[in-house]
Protein backbone atom coordinates (compact mmCIF):
# COMPACT_ATOMS: atom_id res chain seq x y z
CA UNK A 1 -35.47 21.32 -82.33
CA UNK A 2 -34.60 18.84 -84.82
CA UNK A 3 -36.47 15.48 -85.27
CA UNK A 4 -34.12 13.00 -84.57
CA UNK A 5 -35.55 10.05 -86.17
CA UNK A 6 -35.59 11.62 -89.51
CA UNK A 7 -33.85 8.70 -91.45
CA UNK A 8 -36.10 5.76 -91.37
CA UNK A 9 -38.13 3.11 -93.09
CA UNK A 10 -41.75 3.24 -93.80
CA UNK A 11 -41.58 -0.09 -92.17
CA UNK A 12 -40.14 1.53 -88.84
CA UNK A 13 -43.32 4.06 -88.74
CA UNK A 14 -45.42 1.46 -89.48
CA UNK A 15 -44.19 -0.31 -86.67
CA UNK A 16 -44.46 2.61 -84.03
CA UNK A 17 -48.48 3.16 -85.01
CA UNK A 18 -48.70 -0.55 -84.42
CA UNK A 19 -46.95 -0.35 -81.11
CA UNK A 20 -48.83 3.16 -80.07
CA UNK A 21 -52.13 1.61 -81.16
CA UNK A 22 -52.01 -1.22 -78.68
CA UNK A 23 -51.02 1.01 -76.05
CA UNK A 24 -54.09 2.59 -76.28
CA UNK A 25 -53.26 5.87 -78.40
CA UNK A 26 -55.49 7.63 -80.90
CA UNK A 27 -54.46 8.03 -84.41
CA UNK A 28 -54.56 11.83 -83.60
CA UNK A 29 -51.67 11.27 -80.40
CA UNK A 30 -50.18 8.88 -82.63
CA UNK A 31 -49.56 11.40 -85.50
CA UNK A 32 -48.33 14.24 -82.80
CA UNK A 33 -45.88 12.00 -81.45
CA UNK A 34 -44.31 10.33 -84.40
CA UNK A 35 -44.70 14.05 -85.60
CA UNK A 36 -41.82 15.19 -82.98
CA UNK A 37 -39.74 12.50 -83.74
CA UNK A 38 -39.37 12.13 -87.28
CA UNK A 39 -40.75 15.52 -88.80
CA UNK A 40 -41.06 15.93 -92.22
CA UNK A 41 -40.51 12.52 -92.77
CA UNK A 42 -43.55 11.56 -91.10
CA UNK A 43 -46.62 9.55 -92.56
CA UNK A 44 -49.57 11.83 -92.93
CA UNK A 45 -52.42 12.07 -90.26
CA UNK A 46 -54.65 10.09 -92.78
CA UNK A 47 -52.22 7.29 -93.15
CA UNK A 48 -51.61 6.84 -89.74
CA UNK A 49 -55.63 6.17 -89.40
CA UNK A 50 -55.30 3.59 -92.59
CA UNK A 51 -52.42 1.48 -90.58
CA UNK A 52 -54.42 1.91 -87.35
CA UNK A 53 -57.54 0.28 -89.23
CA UNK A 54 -55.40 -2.46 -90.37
CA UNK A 55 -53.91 -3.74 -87.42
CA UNK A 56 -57.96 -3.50 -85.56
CA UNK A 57 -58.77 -5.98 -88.56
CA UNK A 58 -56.55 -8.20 -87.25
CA UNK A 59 -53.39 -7.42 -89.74
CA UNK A 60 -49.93 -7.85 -88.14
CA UNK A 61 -47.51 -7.59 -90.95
CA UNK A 62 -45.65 -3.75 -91.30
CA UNK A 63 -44.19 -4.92 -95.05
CA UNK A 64 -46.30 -4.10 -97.63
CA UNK A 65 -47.88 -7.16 -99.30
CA UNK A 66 -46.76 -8.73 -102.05
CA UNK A 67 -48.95 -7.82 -105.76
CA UNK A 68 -49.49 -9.62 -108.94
CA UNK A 69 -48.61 -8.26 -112.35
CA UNK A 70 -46.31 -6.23 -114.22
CA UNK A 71 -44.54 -3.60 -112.23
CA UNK A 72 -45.40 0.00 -113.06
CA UNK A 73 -43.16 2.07 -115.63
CA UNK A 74 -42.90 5.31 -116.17
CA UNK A 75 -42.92 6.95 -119.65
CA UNK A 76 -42.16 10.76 -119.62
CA UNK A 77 -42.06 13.32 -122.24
CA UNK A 78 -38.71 14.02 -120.81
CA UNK A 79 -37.21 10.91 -121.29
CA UNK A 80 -38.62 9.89 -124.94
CA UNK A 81 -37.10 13.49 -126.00
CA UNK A 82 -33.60 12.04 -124.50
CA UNK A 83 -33.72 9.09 -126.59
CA UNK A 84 -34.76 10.91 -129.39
CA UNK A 85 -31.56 13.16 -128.72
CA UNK A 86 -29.21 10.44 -128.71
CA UNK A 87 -30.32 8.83 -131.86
């Protein structure tokens, strides 16, 4: 059977442990649940328990949180050998 929630946000997972959690559910149920519905593109079991322990500390947001500083870059051996190519 295909998972047929397969396209979705981080956000939209988020969400659904948030909702779960209040109802009651374990991290465990939560994971087997969201599991069937979105397959591979399911958190993992350990990330499920990190939202869970958010939202018991009182968070409420599903958006990550804003951060300060330079965005990371990446610098590959690939890509200096491209530029190195073209010049």
């Amino acid at each position: 059977m295909d998972a047929p929630l397969q396209d979705c946000t981080i956000e939209e997972q988020r969400g659904v442990v948030r909702f779960l959690w209040a109802e009651g559910a374990k991290p465990v149920e939560i994971h087997r649940r969201m599991l069937a519905q979105y397959g591979q593109s399911t958190m993992s079991h350990r990330k499920v328990d990190e939202w869970v322990e958010r939202f018991k500390s009182g968070r409420t947001r599903v958006t990550d949180e804003g951060r300060s500083g330079r965005p990371s870059t990446s610098h590959s051996r690939k890509a200096s050998s491209v530029q190195e190519y073209r010049n």
